[in-house]
C-alpha atoms as a PDB file:
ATOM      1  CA  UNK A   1      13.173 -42.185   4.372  1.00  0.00           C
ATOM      2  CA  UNK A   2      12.394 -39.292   2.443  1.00  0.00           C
ATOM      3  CA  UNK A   3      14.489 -36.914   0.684  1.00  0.00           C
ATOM      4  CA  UNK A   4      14.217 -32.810   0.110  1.00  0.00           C
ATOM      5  CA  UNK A   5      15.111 -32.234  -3.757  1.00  0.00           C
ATOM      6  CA  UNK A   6      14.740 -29.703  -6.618  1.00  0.00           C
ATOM      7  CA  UNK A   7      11.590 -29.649  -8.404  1.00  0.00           C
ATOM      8  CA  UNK A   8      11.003 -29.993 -11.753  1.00  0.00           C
ATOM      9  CA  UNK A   9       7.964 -29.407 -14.411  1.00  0.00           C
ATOM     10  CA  UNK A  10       7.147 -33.222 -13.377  1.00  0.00           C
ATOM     11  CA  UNK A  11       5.857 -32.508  -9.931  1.00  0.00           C
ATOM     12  CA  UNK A  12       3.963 -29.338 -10.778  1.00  0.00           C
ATOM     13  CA  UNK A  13       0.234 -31.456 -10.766  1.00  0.00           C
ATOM     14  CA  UNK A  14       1.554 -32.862  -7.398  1.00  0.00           C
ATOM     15  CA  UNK A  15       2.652 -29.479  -6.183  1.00  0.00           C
ATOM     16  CA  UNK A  16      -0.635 -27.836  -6.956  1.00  0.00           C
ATOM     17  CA  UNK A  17      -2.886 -30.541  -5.315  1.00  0.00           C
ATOM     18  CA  UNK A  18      -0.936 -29.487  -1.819  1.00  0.00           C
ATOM     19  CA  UNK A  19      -1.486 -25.611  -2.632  1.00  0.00           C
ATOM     20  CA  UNK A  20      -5.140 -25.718  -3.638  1.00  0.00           C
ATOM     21  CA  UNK A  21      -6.598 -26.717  -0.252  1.00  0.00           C
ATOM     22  CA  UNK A  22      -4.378 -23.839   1.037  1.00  0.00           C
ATOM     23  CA  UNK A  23      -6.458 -21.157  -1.306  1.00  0.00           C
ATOM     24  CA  UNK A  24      -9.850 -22.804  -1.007  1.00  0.00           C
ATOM     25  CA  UNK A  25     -10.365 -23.510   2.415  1.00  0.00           C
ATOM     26  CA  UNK A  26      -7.508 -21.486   4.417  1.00  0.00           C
ATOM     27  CA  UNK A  27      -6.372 -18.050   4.472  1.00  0.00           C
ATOM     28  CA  UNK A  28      -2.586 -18.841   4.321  1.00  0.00           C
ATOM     29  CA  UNK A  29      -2.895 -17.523   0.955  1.00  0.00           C
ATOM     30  CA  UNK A  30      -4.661 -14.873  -0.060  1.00  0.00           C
ATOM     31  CA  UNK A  31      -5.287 -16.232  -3.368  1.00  0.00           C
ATOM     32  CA  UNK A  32      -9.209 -16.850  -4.151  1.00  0.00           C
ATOM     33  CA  UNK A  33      -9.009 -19.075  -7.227  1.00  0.00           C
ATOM     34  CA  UNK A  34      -6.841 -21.946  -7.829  1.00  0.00           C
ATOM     35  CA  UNK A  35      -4.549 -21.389 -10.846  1.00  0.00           C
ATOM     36  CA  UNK A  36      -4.327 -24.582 -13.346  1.00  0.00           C
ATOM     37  CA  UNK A  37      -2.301 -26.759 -13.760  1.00  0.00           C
ATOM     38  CA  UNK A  38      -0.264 -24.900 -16.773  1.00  0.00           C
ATOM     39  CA  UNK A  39      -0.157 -21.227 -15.212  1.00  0.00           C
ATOM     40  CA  UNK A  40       1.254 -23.038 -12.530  1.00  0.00           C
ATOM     41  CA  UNK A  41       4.036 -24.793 -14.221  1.00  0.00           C
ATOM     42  CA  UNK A  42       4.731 -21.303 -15.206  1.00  0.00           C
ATOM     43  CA  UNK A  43       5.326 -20.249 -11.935  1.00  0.00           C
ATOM     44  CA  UNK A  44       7.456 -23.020 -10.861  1.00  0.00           C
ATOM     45  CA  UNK A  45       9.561 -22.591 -14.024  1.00  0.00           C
ATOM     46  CA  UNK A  46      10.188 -18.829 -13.686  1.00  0.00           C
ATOM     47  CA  UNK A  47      11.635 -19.219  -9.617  1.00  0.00           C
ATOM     48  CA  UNK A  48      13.802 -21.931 -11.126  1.00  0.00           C
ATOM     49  CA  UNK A  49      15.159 -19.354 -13.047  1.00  0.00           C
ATOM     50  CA  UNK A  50      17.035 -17.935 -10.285  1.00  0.00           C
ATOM     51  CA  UNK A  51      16.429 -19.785  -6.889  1.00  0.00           C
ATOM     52  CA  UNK A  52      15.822 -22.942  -5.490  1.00  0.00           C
ATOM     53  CA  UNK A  53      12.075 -24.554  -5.995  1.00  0.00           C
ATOM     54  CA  UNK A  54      12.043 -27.842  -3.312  1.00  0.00           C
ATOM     55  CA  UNK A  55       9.953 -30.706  -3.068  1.00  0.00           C
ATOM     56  CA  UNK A  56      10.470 -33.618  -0.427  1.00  0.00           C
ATOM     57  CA  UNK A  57       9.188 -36.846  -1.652  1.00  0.00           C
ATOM     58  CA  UNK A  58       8.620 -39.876   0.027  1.00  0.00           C
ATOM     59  CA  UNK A  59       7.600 -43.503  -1.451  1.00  0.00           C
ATOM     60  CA  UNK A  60       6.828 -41.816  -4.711  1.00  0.00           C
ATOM     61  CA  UNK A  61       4.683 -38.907  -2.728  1.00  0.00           C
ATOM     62  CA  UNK A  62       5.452 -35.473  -2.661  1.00  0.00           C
ATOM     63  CA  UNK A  63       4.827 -34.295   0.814  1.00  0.00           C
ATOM     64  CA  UNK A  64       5.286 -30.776   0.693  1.00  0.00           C
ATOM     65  CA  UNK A  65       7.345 -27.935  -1.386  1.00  0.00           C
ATOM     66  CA  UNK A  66       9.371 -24.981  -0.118  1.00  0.00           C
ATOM     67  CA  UNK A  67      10.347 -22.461  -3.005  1.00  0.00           C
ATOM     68  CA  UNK A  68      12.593 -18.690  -2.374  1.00  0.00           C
ATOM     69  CA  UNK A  69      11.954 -15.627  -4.859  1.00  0.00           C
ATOM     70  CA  UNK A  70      13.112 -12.295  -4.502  1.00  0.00           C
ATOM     71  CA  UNK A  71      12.058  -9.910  -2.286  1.00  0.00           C
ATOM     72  CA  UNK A  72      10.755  -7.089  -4.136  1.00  0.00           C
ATOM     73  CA  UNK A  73      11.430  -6.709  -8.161  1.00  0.00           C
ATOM     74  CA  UNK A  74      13.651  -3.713  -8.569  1.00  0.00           C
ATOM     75  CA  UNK A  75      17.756  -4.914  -9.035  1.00  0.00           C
ATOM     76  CA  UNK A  76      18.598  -2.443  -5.655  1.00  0.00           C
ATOM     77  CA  UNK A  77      16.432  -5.377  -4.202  1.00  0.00           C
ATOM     78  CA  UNK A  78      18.424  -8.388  -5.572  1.00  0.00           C
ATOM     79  CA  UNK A  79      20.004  -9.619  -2.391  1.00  0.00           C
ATOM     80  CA  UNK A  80      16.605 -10.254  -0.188  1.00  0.00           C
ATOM     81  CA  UNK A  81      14.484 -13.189  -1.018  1.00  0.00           C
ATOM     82  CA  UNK A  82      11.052 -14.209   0.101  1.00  0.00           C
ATOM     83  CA  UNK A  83      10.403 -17.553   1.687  1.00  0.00           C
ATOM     84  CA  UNK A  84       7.457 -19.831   1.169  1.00  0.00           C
ATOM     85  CA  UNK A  85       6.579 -23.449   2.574  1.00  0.00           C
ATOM     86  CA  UNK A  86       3.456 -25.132   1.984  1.00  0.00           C
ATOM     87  CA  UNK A  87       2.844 -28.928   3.456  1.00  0.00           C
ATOM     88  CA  UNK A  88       0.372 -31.805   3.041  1.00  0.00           C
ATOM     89  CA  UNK A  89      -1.326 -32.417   5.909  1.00  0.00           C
ATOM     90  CA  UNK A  90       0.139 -36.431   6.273  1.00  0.00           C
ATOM     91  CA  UNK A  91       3.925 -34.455   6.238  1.00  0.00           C
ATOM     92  CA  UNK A  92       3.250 -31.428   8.830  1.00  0.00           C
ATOM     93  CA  UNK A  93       4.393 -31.929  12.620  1.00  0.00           C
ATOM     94  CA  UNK A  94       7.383 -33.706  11.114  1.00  0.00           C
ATOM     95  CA  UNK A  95      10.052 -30.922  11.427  1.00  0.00           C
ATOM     96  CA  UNK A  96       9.968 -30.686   7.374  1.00  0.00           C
ATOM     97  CA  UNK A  97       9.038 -26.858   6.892  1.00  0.00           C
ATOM     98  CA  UNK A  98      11.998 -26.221   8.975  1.00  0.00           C
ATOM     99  CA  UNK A  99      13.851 -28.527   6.986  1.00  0.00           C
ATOM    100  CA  UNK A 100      12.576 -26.742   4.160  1.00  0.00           C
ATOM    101  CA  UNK A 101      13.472 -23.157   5.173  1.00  0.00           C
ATOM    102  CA  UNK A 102      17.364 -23.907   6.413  1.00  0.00           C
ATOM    103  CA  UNK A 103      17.386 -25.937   3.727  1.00  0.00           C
ATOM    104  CA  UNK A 104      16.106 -22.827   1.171  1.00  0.00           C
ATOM    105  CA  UNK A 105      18.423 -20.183   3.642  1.00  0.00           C
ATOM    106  CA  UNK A 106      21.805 -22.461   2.887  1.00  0.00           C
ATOM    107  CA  UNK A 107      21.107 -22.404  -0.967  1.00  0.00           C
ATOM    108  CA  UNK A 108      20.466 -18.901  -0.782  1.00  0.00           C
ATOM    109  CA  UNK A 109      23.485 -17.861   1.218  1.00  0.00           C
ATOM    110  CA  UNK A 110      25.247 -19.664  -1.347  1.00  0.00           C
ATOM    111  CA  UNK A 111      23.955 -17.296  -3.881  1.00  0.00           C
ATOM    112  CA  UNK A 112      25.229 -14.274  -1.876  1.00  0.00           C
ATOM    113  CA  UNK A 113      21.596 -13.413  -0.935  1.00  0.00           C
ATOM    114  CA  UNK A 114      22.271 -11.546   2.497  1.00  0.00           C
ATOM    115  CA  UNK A 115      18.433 -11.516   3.786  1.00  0.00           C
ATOM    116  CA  UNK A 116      15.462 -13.519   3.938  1.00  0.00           C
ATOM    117  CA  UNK A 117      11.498 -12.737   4.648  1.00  0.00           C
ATOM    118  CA  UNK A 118       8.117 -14.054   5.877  1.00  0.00           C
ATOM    119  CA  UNK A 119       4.815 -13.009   4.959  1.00  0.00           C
ATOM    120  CA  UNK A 120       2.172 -14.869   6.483  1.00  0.00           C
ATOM    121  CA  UNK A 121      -1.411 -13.530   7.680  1.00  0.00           C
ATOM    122  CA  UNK A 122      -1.263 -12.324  10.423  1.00  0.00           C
ATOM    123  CA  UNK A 123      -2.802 -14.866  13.451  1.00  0.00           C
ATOM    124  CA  UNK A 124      -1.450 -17.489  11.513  1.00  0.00           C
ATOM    125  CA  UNK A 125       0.109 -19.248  14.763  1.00  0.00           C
ATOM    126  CA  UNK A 126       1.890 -22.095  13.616  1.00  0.00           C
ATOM    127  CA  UNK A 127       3.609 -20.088  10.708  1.00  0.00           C
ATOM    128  CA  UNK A 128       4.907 -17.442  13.500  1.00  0.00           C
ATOM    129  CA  UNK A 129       5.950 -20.223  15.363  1.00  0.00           C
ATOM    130  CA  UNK A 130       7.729 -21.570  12.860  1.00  0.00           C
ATOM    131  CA  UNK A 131       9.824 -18.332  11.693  1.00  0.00           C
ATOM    132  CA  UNK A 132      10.375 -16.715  15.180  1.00  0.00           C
ATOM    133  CA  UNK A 133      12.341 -20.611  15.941  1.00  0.00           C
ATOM    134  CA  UNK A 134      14.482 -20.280  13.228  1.00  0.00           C
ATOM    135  CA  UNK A 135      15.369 -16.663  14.150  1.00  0.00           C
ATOM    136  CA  UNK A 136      13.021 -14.645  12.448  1.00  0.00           C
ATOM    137  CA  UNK A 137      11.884 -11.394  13.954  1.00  0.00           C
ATOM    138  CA  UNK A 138       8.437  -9.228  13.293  1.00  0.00           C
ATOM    139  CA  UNK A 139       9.163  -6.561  11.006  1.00  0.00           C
ATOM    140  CA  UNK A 140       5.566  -4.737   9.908  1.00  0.00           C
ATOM    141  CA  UNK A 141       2.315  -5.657  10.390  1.00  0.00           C
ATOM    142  CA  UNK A 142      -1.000  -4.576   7.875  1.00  0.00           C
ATOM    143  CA  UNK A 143      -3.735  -4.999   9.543  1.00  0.00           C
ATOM    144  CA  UNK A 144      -7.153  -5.704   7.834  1.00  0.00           C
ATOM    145  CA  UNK A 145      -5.581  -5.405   4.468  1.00  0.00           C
ATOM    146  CA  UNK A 146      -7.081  -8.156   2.815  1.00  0.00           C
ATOM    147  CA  UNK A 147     -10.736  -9.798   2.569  1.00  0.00           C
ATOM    148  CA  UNK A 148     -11.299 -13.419   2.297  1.00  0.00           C
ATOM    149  CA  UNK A 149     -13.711 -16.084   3.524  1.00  0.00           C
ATOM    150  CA  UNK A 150     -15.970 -13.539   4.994  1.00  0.00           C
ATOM    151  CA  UNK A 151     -13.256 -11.396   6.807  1.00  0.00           C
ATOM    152  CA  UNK A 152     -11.221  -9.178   7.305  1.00  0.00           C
ATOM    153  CA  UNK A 153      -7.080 -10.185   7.197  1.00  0.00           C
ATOM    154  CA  UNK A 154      -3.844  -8.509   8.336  1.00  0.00           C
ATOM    155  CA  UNK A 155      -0.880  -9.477   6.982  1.00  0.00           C
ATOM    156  CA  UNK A 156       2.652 -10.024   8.893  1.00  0.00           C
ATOM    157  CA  UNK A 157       6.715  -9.656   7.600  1.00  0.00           C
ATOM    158  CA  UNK A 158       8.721 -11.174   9.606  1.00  0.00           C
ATOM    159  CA  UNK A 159      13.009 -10.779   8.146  1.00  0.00           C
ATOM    160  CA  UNK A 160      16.043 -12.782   8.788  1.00  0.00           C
ATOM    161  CA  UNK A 161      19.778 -11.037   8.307  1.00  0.00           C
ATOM    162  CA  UNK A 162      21.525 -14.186   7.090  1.00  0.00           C
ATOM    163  CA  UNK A 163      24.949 -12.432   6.528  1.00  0.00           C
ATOM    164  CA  UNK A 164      25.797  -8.458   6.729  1.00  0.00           C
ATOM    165  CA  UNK A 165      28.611  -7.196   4.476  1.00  0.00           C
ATOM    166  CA  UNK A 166      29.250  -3.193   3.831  1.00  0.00           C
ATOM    167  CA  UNK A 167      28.571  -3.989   0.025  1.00  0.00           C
ATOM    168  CA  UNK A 168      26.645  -7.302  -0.978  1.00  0.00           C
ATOM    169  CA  UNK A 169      28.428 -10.076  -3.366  1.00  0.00           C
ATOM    170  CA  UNK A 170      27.252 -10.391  -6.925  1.00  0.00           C
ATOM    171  CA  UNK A 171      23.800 -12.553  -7.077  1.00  0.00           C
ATOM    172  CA  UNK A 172      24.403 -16.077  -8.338  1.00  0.00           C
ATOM    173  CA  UNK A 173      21.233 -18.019  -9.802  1.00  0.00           C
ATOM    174  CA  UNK A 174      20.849 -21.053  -8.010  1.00  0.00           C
ATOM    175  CA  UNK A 175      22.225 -22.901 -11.232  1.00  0.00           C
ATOM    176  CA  UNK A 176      25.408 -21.801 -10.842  1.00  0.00           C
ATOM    177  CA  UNK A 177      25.622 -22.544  -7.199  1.00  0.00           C
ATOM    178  CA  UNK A 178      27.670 -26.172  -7.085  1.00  0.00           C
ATOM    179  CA  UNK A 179      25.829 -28.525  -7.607  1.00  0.00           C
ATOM    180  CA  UNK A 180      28.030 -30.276  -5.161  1.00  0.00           C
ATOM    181  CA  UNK A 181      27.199 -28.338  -2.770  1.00  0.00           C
ATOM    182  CA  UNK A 182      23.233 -28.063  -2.883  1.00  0.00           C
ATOM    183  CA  UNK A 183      23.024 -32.153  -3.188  1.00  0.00           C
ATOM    184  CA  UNK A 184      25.025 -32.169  -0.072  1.00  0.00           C
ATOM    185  CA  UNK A 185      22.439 -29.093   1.652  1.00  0.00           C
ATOM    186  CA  UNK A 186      19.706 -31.597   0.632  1.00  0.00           C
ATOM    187  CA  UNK A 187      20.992 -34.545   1.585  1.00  0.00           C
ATOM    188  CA  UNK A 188      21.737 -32.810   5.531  1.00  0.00           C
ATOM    189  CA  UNK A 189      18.754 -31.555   5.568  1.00  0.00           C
ATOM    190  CA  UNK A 190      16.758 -34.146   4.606  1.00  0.00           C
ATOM    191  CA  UNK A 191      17.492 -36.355   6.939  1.00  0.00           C
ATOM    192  CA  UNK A 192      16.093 -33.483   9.714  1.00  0.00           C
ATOM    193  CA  UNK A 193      12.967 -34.993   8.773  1.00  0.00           C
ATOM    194  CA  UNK A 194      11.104 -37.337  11.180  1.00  0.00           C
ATOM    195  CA  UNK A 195       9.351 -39.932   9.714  1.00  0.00           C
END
């Protein structure tokens, strides 16, 4: 059995080998060149700042990684956080990215963040599938607002209110979350995972 954890700098190479399909031969992403291995490992780092970066590895393989940021950058936006999932194709139809994303939305409401939010492209099926089942709901849609692969891409938000409260609760970065507490999160929801 496999097991949802945090990431660390170690897994980054691993991490990026599941991504870079994604950018060169989907339009999941709308990113055109594949970042290395180092600006990468920057990335990773800097979420880990504040919120939780996941990998689930199995016999020594990391199948896929699931990673929250916030929202927008401004501080008024501090309490909404982005969600991303991105799988290997050996680890998808296995119930992981929604292991992944309750996974990623207990963390969070840990750290007093009160909403979450898809972006995916727009006729990207499976990824509506997967938010509208864990109670997402369409928000905006851009149509044609990107260009990739030869054509022409809209782009979809889809939101989750995970708790409302007249005035939020101070932000906590994920580090000062229990520890306790997110082992146990992993642990649950790792075991959500079908092998």
């Amino acid at each position: 059995m496999g097991k949802i954890r945090m990431a660390t700098a170690a897994d980054t190479k691993a991490i990026l080998d599941i991504y870079a399909p994604y950018i060169e031969h989907t339009n999941v992403t709308f990113e055109y060149v594949v970042p290395t291995e180092a600006e990468f490992a920057g990335r990773i780092e800097e979420i880990l700042e504040k919120y939780p970066y996941l990998v689930y590895e199995e016999d020594g393989v990391i199948g896929g990684y699931a990673y929250a940021h916030q929202f927008m950058v401004r501080a008024a936006s501090q309490w909404g956080a982005e969600l991303s999932v991105y799988l290997a194709p050996a680890f998808q139809k296995k119930g992981l990215g929604k292991a992944f994303y309750r996974a990623l939305m207990d963390i969070l409401r840990l750290q007093n963040v009160e909403k979450v939010y898809g972006c995916i492209e727009a006729t990207n099926r499976a990824s509506y599938v997967l938010h509208t089942s864990l109670g997402f709901v369409e928000t905006a849609v851009f149509p044609r607002c990107a260009f990739k692969h030869g054509k022409w891409l809209g782009l979809m938000w889809l939101e989750k209110p995970m708790v409302e409260r007249r005035e939020p609760l101070p932000f906590q970065k994920v580090w000062d979350v229990d520890e306790k507490k997110i082992a146990e999160i992993l642990e649950k929801r790792s075991q959500e995972v079908r092998s």
